[in-house]
C-alpha atoms as a PDB file:
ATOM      1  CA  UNK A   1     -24.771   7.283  19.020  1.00  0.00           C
ATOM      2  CA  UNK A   2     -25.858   4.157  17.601  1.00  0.00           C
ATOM      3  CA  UNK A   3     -24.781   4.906  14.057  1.00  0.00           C
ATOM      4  CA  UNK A   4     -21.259   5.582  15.323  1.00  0.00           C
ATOM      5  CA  UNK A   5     -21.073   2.347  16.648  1.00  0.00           C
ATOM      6  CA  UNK A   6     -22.563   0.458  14.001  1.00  0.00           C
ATOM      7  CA  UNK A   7     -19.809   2.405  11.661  1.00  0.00           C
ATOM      8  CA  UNK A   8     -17.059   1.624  14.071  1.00  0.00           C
ATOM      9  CA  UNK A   9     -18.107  -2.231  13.527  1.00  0.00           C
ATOM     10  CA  UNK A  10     -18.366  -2.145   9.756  1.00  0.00           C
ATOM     11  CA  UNK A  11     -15.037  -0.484   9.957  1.00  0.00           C
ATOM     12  CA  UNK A  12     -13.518  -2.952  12.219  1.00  0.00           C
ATOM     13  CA  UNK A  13     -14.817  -6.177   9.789  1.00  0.00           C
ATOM     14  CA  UNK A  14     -13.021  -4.036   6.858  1.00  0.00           C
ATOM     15  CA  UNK A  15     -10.134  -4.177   8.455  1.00  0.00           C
ATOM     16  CA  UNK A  16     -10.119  -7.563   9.103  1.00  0.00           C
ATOM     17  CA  UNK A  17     -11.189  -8.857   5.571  1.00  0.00           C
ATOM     18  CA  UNK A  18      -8.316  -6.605   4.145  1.00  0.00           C
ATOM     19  CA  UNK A  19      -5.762  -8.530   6.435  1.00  0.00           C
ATOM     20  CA  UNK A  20      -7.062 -11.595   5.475  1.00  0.00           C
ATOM     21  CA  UNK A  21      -7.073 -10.977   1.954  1.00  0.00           C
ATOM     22  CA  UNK A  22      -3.450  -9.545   2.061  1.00  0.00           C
ATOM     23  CA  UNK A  23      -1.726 -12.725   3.414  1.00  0.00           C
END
């Protein structure tokens, strides 16, 4: 359980940095 929610954070900061980096 805790590695799925650890992953789901990691993915979320990804996301994030991509955005940022695209504009």
């Amino acid at each position: 359980m805790t590695s799925i929610f650890h992953f789901a954070i990691i993915f979320m900061l990804i996301l994030q940095i991509r955005i940022q980096l695209s504009e």
